[in-house]
Protein backbone atom coordinates (compact mmCIF):
# COMPACT_ATOMS: atom_id res chain seq x y z
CA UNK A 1 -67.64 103.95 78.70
CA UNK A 2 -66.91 103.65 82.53
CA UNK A 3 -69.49 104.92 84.93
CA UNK A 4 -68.52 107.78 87.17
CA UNK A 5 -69.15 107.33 90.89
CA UNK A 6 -71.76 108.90 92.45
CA UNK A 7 -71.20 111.81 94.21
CA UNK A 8 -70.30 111.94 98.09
CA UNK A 9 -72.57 114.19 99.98
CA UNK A 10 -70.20 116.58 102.27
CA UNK A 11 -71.15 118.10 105.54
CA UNK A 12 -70.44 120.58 106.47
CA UNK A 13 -71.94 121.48 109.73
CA UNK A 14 -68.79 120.57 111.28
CA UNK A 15 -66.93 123.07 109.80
CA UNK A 16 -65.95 125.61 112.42
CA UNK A 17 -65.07 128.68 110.96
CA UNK A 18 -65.42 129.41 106.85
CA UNK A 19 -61.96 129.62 104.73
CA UNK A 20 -59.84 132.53 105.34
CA UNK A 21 -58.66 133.36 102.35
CA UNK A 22 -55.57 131.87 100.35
CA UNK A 23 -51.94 131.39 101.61
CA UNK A 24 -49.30 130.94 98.45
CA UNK A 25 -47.47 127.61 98.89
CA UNK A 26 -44.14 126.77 98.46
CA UNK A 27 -44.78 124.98 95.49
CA UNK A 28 -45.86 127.79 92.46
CA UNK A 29 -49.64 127.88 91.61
CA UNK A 30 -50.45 125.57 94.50
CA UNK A 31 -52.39 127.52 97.14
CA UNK A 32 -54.27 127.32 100.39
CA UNK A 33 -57.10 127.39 102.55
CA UNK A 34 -57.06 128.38 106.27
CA UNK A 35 -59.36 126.54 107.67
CA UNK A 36 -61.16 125.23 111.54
CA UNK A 37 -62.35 121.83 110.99
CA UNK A 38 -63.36 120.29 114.84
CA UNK A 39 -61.47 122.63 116.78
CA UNK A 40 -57.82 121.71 114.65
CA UNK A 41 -56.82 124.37 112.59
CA UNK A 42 -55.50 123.43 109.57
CA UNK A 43 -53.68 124.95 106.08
CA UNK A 44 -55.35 122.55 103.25
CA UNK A 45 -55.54 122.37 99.62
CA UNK A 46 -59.14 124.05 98.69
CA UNK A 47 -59.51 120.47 96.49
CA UNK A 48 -59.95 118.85 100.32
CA UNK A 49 -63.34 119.46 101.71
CA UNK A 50 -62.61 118.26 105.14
CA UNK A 51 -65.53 117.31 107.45
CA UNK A 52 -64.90 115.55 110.41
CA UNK A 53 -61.91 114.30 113.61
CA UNK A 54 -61.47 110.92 112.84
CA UNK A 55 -58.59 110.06 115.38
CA UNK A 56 -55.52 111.55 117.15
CA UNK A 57 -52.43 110.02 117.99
CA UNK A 58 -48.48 110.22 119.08
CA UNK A 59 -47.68 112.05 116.40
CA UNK A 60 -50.67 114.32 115.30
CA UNK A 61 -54.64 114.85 114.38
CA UNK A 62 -56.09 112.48 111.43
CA UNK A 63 -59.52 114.48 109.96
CA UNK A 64 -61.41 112.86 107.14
CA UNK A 65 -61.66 114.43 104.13
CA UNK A 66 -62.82 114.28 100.01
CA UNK A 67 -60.82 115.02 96.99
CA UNK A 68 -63.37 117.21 95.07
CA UNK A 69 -61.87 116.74 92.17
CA UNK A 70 -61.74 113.41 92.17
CA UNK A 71 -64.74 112.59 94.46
CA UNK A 72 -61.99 110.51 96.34
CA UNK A 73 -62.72 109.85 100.56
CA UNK A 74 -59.26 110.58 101.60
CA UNK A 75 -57.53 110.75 105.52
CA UNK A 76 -55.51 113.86 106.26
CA UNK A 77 -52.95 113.59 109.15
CA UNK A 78 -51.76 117.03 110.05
CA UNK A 79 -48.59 116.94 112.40
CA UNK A 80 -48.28 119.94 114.49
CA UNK A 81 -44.81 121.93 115.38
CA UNK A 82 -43.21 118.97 113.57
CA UNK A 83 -39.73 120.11 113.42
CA UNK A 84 -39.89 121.07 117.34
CA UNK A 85 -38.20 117.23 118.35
CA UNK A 86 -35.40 116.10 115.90
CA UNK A 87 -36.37 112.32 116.88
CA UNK A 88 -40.16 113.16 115.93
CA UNK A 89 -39.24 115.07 112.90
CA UNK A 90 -36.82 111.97 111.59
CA UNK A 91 -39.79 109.33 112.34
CA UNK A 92 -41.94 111.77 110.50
CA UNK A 93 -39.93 112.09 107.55
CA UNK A 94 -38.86 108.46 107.05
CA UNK A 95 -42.80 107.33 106.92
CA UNK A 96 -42.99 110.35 104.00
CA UNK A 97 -40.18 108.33 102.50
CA UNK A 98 -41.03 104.87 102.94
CA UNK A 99 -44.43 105.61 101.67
CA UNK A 100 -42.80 107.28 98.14
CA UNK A 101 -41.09 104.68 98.06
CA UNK A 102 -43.47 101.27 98.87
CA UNK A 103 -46.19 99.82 96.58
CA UNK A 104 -47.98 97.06 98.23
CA UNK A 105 -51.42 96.14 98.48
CA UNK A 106 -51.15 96.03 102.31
CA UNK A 107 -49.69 99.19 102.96
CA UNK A 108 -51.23 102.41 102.35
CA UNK A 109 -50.12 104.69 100.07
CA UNK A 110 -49.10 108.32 100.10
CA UNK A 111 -51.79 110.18 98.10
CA UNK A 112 -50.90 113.90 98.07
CA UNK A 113 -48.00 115.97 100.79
CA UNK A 114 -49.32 118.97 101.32
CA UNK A 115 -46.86 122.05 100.31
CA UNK A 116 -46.37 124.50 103.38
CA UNK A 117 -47.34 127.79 103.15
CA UNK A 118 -44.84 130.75 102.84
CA UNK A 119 -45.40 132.35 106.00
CA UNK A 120 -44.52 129.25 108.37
CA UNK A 121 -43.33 125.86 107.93
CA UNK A 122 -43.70 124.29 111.71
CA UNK A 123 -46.93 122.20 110.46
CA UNK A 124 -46.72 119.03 108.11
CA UNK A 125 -49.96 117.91 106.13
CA UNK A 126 -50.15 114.49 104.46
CA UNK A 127 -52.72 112.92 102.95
CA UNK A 128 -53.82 108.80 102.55
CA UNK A 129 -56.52 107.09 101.09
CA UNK A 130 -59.24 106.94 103.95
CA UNK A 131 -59.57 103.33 105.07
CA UNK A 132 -62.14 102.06 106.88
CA UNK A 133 -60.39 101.41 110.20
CA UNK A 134 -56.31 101.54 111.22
CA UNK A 135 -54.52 98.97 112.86
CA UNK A 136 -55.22 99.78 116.49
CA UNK A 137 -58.88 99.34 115.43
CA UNK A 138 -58.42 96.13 114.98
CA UNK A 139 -55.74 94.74 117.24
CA UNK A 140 -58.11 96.06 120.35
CA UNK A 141 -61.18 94.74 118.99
CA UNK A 142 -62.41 91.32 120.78
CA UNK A 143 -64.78 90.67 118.09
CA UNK A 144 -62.29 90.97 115.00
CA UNK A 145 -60.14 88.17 114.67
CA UNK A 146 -57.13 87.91 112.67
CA UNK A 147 -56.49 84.84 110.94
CA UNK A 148 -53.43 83.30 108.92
CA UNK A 149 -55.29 84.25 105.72
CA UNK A 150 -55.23 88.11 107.27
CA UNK A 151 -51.21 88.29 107.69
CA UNK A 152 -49.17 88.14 104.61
């Protein structure tokens, strides 16, 4: 029988404020948890113990997270007022799709999209695998190299 992982210790001292409660989705039987997590406040599947900022960019706030139930390190990228810019909202929703819709060993995948809540639907949620550094990591690094072998 296959070994099961061992299990990630969570922090949570950078939790800002405890869960307010549950919001009902969109989606039936899928709810959520308010929650502060380093100053962002965010509307997350209680499955996603989220712990820590990882980055910010152009088009929103990437926290690090684990899927409890599957004792998974995930990356959730929460886009804020996302509908506010039709150009923003287009770029937004083509990633969604091209993710869906691309299986390749050097692209990330899409691991959950998390349903809005009823009350407001300004925020998107989206959820990777968490990877141990992005591509601006490495393009600005002088000590990482890419090499032909690195590019397919």
């Amino acid at each position: 029988s296959m070994a099961m992982p061992a299990p990630l210790m969570l922090s949570t001292a950078l939790t800002d404020e405890p869960p307010q409660g549950e919001l009902q989705s969109l989606i039936p039987g899928r709810t959520l948890t308010r929650r502060k997590v380093a100053g962002i406040k965010l509307d997350i599947d209680p499955r996603y113990a989220v712990t820590d900022k990882i980055s910010s960019g152009a088009y929103g706030e990437v926290l690090a997270a684990v899927d409890t139930r599957r004792n998974v390190p995930v990356a959730v990228k929460k886009v804020e007022n996302a509908f506010e810019c039709l150009e923003d909202t287009k770029r937004v929703l083509r990633e969604i799709r091209l993710l869906r819709c691309v299986s390749h060993p050097c692209i990330i995948s899409l691991y959950d999209l998390v349903p809005p809540h009823r009350e407001a639907f300004e925020d998107i949620t989206i959820v990777f695998p968490r990877m141990e550094t992005d591509l601006k990591v490495i393009l600005k690094s002088p000590d990482k190299k890419l090499h032909k072998g690195d590019m397919r």
